[in-house]
ModelCIF file with pLDDT and N, C-alpha, C, O atoms, coordinates in Angstrom:
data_MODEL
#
_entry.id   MODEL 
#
_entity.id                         1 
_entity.type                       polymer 
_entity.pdbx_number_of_molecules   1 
#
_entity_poly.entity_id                      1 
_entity_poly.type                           'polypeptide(L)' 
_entity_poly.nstd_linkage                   no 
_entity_poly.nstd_monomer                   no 
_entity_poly.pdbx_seq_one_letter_code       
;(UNK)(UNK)(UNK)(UNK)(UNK)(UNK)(UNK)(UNK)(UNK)(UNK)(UNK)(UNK)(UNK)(UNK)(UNK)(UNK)
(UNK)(UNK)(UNK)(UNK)(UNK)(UNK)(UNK)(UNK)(UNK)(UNK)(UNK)(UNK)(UNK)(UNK)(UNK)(UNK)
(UNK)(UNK)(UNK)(UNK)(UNK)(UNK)(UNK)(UNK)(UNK)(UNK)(UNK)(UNK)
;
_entity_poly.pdbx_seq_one_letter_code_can   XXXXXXXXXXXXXXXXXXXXXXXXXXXXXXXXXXXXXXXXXXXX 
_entity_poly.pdbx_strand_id                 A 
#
loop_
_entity_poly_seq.entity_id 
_entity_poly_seq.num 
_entity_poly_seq.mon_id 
_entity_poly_seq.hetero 
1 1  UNK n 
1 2  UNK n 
1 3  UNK n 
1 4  UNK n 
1 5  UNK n 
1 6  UNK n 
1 7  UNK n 
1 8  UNK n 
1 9  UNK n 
1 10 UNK n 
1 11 UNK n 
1 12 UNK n 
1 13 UNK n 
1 14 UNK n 
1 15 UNK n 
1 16 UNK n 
1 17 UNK n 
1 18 UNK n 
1 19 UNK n 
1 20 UNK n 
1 21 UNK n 
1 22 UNK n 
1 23 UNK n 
1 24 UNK n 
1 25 UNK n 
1 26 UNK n 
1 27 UNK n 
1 28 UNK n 
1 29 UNK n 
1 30 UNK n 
1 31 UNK n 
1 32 UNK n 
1 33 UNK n 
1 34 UNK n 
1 35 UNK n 
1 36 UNK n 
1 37 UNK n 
1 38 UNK n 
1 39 UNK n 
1 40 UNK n 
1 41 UNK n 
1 42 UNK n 
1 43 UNK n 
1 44 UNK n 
#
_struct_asym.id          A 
_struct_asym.entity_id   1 
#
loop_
_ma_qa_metric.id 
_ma_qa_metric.mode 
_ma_qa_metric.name 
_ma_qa_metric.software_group_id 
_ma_qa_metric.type 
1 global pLDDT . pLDDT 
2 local  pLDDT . pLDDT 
#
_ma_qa_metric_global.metric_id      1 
_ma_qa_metric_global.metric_value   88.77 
_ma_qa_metric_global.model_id       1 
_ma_qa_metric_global.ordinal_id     1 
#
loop_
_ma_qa_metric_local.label_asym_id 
_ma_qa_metric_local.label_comp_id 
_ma_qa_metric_local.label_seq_id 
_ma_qa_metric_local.metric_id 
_ma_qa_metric_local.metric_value 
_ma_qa_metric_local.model_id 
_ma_qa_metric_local.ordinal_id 
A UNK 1  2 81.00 1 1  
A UNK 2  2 82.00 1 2  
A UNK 3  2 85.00 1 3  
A UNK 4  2 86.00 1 4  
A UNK 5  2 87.00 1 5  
A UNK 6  2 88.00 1 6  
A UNK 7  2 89.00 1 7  
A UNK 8  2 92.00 1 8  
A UNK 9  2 93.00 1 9  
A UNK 10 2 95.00 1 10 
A UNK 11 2 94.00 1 11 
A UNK 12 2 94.00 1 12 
A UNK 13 2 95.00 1 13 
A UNK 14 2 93.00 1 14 
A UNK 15 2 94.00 1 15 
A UNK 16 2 93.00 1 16 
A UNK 17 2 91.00 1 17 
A UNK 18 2 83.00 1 18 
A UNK 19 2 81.00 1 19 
A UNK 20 2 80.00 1 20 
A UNK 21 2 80.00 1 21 
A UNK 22 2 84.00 1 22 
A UNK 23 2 88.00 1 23 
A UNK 24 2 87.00 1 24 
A UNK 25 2 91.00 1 25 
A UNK 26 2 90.00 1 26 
A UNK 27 2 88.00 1 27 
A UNK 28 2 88.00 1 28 
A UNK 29 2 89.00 1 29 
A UNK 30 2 90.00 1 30 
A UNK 31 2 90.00 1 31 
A UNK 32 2 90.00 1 32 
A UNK 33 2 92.00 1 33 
A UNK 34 2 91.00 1 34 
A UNK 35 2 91.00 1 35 
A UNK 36 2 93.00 1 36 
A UNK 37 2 93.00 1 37 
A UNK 38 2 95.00 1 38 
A UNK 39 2 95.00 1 39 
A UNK 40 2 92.00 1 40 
A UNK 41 2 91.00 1 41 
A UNK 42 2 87.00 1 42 
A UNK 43 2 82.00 1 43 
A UNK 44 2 73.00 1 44 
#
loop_
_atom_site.group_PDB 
_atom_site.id 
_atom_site.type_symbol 
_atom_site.label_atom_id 
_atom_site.label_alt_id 
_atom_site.label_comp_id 
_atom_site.label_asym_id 
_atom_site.label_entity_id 
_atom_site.label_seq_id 
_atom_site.pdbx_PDB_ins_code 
_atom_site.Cartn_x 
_atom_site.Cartn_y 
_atom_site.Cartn_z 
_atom_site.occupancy 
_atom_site.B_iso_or_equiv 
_atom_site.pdbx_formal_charge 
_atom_site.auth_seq_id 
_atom_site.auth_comp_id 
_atom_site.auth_asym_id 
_atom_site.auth_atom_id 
_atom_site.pdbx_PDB_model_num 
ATOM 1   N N  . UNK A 1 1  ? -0.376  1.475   13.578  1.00 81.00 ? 1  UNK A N  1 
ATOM 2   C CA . UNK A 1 1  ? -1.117  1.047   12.391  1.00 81.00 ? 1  UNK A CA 1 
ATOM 3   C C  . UNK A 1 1  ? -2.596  0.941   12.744  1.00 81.00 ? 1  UNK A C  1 
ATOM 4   O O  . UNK A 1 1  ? -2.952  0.283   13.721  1.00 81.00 ? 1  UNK A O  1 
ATOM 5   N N  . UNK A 1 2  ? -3.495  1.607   11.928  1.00 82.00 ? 2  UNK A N  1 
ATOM 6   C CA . UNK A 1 2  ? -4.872  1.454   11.986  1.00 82.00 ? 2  UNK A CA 1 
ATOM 7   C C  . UNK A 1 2  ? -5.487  0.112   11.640  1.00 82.00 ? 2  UNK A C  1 
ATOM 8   O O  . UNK A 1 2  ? -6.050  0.008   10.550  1.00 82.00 ? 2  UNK A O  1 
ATOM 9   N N  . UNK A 1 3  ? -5.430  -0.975  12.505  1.00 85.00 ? 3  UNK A N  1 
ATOM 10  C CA . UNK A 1 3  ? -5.664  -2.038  11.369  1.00 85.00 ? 3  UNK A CA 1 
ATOM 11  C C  . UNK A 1 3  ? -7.640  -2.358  11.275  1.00 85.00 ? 3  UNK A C  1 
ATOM 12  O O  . UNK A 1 3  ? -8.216  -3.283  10.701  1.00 85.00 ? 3  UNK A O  1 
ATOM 13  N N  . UNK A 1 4  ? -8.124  -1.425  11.918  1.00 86.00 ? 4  UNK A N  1 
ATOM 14  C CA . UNK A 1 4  ? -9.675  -1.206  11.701  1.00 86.00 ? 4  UNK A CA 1 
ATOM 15  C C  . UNK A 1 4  ? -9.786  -0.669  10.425  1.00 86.00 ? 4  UNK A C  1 
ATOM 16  O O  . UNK A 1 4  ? -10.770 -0.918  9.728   1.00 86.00 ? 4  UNK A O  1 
ATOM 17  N N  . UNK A 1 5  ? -8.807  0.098   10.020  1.00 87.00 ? 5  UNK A N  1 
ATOM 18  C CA . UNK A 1 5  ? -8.930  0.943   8.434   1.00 87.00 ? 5  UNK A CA 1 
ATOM 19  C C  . UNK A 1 5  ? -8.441  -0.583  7.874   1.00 87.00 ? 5  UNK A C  1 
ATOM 20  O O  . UNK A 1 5  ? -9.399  -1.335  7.700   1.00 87.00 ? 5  UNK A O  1 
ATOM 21  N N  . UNK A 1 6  ? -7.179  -1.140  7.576   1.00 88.00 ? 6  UNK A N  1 
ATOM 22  C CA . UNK A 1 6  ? -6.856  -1.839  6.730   1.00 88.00 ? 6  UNK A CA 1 
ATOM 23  C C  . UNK A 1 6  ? -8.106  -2.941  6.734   1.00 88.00 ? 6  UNK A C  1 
ATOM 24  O O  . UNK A 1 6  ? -8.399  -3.251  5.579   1.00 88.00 ? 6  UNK A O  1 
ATOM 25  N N  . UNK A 1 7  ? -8.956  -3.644  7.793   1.00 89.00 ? 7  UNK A N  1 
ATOM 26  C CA . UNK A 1 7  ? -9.506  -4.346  7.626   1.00 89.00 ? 7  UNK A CA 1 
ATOM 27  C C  . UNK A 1 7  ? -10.677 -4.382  6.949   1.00 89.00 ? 7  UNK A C  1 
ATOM 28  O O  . UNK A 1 7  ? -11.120 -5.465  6.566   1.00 89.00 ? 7  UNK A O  1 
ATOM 29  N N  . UNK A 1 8  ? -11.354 -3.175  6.703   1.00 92.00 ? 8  UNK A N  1 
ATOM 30  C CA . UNK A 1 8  ? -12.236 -2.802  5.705   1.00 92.00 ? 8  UNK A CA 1 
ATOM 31  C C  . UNK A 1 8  ? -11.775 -3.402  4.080   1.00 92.00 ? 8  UNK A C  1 
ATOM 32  O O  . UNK A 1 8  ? -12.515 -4.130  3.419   1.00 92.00 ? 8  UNK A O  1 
ATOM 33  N N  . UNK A 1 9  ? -10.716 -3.034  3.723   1.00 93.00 ? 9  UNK A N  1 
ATOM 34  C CA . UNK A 1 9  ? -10.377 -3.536  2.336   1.00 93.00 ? 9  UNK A CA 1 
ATOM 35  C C  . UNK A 1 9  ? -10.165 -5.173  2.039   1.00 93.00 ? 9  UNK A C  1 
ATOM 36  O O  . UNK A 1 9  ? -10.173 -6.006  2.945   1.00 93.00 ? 9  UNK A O  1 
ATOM 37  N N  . UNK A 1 10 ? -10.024 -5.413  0.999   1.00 95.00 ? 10 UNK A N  1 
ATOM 38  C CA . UNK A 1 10 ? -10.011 -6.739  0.938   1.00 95.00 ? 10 UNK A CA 1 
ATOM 39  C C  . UNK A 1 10 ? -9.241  -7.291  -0.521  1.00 95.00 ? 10 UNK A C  1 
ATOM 40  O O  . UNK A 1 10 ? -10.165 -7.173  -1.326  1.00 95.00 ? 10 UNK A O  1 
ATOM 41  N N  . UNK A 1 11 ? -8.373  -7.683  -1.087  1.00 94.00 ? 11 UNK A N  1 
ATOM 42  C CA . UNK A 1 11 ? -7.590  -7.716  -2.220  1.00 94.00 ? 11 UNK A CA 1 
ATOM 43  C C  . UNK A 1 11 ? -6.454  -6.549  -2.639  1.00 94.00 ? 11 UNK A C  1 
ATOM 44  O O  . UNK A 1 11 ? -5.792  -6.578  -3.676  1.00 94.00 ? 11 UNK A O  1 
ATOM 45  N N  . UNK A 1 12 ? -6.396  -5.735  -1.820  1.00 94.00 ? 12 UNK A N  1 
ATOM 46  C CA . UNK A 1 12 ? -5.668  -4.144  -2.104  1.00 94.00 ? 12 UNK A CA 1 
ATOM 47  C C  . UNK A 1 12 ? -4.503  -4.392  -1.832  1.00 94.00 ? 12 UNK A C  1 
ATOM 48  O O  . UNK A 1 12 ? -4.206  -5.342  -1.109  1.00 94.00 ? 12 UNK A O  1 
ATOM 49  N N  . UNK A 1 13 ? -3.295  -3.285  -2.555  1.00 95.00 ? 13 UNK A N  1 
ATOM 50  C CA . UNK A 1 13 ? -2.263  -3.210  -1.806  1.00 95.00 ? 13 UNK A CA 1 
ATOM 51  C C  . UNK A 1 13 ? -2.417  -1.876  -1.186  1.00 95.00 ? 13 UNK A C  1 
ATOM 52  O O  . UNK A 1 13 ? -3.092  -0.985  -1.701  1.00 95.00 ? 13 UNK A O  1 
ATOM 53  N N  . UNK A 1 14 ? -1.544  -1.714  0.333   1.00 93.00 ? 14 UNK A N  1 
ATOM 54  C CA . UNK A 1 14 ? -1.611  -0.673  0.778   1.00 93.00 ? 14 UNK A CA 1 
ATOM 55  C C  . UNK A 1 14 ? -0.333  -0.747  1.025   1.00 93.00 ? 14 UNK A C  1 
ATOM 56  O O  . UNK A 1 14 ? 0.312   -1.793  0.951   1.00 93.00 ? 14 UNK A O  1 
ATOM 57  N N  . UNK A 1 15 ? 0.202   0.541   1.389   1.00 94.00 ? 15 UNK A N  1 
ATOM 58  C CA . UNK A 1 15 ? 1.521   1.057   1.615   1.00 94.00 ? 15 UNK A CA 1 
ATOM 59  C C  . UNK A 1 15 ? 1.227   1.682   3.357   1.00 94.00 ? 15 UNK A C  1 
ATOM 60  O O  . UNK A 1 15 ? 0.181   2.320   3.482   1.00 94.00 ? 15 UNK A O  1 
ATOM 61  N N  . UNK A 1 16 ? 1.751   1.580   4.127   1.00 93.00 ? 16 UNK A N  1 
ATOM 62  C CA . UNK A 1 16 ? 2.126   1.964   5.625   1.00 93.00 ? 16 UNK A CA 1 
ATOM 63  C C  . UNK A 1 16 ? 3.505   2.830   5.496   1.00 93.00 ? 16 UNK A C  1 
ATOM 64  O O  . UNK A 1 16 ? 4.584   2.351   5.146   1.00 93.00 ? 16 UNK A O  1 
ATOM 65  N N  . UNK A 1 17 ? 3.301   4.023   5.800   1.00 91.00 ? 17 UNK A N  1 
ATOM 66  C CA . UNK A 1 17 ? 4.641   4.967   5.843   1.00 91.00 ? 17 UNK A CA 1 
ATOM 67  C C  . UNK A 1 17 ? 5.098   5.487   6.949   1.00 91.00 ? 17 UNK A C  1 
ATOM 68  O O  . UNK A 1 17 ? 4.639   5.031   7.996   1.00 91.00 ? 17 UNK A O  1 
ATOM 69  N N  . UNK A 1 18 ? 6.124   6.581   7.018   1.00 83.00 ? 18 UNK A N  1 
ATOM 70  C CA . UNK A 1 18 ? 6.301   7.099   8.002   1.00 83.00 ? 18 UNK A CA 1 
ATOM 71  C C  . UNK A 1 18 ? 5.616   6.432   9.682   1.00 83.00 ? 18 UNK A C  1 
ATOM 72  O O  . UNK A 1 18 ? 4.800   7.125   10.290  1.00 83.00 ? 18 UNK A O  1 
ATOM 73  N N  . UNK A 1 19 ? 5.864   5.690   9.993   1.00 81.00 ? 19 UNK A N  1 
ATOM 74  C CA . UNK A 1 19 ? 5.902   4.913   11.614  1.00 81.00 ? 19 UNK A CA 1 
ATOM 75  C C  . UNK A 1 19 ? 4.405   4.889   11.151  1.00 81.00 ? 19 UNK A C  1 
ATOM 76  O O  . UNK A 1 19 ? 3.867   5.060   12.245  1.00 81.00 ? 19 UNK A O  1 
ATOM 77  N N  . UNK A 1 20 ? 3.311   4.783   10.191  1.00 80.00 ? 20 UNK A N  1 
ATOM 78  C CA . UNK A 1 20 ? 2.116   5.159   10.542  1.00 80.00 ? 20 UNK A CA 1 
ATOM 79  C C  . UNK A 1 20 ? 1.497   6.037   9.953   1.00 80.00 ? 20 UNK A C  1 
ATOM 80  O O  . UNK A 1 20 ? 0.599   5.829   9.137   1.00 80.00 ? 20 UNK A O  1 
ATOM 81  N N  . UNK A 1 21 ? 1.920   7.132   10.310  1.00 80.00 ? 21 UNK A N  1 
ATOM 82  C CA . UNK A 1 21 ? 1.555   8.136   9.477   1.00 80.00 ? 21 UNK A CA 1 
ATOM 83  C C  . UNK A 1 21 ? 0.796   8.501   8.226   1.00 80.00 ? 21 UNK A C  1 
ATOM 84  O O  . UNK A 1 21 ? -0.178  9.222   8.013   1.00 80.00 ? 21 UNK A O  1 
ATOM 85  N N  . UNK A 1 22 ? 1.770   7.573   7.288   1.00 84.00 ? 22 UNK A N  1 
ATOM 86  C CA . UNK A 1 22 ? 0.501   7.737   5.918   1.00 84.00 ? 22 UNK A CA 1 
ATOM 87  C C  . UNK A 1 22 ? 0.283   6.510   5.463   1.00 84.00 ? 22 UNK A C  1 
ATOM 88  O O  . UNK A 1 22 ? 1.082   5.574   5.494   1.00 84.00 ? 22 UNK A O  1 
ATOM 89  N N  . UNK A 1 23 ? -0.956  6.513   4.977   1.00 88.00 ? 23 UNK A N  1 
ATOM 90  C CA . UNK A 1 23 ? -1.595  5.308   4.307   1.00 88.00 ? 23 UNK A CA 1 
ATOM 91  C C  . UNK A 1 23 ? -2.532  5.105   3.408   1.00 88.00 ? 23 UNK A C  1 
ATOM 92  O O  . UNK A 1 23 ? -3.760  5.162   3.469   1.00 88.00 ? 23 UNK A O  1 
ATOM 93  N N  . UNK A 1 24 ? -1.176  4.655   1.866   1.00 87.00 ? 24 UNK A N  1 
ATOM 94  C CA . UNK A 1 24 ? -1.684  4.711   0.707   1.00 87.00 ? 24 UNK A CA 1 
ATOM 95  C C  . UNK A 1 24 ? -2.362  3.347   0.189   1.00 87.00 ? 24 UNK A C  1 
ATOM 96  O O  . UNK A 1 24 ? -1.940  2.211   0.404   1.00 87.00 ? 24 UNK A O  1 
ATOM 97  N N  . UNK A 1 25 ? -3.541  3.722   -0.564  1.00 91.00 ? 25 UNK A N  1 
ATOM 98  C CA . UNK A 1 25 ? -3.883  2.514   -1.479  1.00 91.00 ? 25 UNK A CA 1 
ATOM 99  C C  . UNK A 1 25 ? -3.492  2.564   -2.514  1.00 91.00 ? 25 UNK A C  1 
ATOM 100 O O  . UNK A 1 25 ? -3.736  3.642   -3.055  1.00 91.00 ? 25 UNK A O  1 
ATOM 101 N N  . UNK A 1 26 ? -2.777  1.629   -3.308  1.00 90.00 ? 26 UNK A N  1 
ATOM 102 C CA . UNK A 1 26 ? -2.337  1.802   -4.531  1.00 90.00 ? 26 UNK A CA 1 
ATOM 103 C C  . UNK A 1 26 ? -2.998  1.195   -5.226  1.00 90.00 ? 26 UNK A C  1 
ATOM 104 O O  . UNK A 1 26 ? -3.218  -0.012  -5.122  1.00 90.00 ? 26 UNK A O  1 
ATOM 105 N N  . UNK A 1 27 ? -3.584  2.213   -6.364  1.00 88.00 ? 27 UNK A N  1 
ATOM 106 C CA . UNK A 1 27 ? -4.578  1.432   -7.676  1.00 88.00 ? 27 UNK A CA 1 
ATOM 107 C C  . UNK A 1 27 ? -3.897  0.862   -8.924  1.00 88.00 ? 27 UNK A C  1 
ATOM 108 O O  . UNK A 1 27 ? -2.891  1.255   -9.514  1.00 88.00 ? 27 UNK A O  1 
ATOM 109 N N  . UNK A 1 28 ? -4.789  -0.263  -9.191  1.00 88.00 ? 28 UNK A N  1 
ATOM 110 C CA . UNK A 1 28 ? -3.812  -0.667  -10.894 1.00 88.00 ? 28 UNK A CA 1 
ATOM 111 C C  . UNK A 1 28 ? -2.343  -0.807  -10.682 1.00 88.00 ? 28 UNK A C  1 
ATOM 112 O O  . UNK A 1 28 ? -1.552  -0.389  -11.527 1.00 88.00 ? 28 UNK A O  1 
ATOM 113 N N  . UNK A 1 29 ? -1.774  -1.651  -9.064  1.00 89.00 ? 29 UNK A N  1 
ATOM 114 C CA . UNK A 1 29 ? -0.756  -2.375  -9.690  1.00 89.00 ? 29 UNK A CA 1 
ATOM 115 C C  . UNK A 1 29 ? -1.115  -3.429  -9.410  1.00 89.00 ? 29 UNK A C  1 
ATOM 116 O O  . UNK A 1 29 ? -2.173  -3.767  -8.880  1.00 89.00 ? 29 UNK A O  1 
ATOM 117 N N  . UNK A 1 30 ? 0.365   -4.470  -9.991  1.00 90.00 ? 30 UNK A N  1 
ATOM 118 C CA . UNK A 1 30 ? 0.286   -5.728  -10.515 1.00 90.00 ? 30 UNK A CA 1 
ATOM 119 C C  . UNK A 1 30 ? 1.081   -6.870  -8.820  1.00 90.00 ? 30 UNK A C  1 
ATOM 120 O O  . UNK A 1 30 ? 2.281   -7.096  -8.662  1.00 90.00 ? 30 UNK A O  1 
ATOM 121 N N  . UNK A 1 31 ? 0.332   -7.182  -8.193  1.00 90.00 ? 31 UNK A N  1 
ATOM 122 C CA . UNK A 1 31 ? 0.367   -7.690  -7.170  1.00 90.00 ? 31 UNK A CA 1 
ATOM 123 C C  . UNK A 1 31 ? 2.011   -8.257  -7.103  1.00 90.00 ? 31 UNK A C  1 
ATOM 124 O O  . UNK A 1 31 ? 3.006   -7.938  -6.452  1.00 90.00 ? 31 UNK A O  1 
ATOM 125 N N  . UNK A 1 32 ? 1.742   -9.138  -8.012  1.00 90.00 ? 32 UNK A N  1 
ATOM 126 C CA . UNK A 1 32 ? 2.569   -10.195 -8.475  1.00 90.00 ? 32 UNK A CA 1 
ATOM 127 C C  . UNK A 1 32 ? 4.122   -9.246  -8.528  1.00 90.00 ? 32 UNK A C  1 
ATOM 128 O O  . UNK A 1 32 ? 4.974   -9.554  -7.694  1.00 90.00 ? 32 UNK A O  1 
ATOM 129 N N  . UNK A 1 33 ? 4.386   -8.277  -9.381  1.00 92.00 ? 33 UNK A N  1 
ATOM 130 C CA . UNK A 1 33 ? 5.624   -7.013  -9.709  1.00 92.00 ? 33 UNK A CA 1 
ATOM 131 C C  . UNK A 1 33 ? 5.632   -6.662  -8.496  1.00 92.00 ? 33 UNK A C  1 
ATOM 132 O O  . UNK A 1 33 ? 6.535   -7.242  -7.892  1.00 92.00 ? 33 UNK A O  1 
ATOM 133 N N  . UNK A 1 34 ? 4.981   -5.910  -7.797  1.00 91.00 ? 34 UNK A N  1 
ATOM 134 C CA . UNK A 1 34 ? 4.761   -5.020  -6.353  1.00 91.00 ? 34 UNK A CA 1 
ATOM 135 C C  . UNK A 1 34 ? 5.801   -6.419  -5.655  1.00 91.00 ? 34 UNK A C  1 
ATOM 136 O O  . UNK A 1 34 ? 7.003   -6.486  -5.915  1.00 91.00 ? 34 UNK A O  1 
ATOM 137 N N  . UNK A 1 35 ? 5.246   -7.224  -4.961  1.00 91.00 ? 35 UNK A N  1 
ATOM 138 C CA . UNK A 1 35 ? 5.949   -8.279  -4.245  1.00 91.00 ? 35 UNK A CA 1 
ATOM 139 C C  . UNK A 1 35 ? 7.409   -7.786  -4.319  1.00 91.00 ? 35 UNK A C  1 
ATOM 140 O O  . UNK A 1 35 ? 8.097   -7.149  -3.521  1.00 91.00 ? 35 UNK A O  1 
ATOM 141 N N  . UNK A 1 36 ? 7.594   -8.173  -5.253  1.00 93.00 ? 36 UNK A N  1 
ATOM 142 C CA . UNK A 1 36 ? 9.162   -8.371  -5.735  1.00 93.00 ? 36 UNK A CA 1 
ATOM 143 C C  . UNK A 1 36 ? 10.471  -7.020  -5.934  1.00 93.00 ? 36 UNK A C  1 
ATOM 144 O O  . UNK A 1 36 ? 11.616  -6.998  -6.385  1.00 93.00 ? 36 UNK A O  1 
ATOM 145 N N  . UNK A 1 37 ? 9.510   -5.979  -5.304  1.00 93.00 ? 37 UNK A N  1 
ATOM 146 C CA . UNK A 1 37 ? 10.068  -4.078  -5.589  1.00 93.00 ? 37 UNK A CA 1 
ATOM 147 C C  . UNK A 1 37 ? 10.466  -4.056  -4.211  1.00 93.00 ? 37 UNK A C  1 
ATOM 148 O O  . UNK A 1 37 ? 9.596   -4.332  -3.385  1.00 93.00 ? 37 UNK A O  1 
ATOM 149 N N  . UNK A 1 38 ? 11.754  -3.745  -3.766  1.00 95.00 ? 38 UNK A N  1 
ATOM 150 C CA . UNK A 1 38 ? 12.156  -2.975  -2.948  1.00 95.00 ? 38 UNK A CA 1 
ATOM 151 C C  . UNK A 1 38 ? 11.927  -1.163  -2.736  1.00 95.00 ? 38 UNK A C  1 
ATOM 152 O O  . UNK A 1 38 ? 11.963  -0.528  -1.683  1.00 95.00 ? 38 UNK A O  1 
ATOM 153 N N  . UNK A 1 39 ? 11.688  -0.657  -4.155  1.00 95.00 ? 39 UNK A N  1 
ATOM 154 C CA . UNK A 1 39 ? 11.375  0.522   -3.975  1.00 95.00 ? 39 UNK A CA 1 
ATOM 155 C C  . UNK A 1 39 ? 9.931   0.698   -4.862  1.00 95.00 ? 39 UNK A C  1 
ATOM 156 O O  . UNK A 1 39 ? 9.795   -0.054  -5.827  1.00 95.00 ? 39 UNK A O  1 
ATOM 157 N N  . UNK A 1 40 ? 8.800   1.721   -4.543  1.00 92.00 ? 40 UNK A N  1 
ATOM 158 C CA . UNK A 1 40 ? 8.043   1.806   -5.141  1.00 92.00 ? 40 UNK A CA 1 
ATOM 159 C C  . UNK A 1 40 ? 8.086   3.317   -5.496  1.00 92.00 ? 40 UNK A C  1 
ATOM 160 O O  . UNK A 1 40 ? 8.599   3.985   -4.599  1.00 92.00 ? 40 UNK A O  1 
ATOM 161 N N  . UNK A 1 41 ? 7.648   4.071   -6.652  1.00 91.00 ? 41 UNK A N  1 
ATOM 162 C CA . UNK A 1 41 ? 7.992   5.336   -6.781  1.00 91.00 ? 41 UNK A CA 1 
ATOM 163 C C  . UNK A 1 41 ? 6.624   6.198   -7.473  1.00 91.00 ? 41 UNK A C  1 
ATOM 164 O O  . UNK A 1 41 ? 6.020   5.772   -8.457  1.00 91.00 ? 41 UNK A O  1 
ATOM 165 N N  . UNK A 1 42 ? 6.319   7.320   -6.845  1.00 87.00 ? 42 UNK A N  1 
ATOM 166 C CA . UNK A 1 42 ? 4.654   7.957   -7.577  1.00 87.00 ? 42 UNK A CA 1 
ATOM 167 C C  . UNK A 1 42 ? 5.451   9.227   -8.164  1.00 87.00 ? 42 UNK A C  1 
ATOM 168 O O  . UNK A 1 42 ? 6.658   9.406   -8.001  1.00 87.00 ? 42 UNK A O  1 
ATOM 169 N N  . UNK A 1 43 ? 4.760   9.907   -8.730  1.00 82.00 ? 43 UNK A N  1 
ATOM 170 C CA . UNK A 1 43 ? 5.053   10.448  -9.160  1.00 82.00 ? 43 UNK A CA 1 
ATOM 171 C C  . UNK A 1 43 ? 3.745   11.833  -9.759  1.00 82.00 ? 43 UNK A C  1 
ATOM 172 O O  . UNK A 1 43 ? 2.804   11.339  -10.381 1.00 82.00 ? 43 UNK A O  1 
ATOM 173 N N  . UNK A 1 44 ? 3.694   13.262  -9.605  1.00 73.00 ? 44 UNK A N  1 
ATOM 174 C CA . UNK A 1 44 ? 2.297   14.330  -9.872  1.00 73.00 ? 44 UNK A CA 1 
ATOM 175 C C  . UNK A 1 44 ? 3.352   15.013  -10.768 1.00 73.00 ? 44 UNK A C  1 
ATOM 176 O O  . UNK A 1 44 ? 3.059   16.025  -11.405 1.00 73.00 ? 44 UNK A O  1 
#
């Protein structure tokens, strides 16, 4: 985990994937819902 990248942000959710590998910021969700999701799903 890059945590020099994560520490730049400040209020965000981020997602950590694959061992590391990828690392999403997710815009416009609801902190509070997110918490409580075992699965999160995107979708193009």
């Amino acid at each position: 985990i890059d945590w020099h990248n994560i520490h730049k942000f400040h209020g965000k959710v981020i997602v950590i994937a694959d061992e590391g590998r990828a690392f999403i910021e997710l815009e416009d969700v609801d902190k509070e819902v997110i918490v409580n999701c075992d699965t999160y799903v995107t979708y193009n």
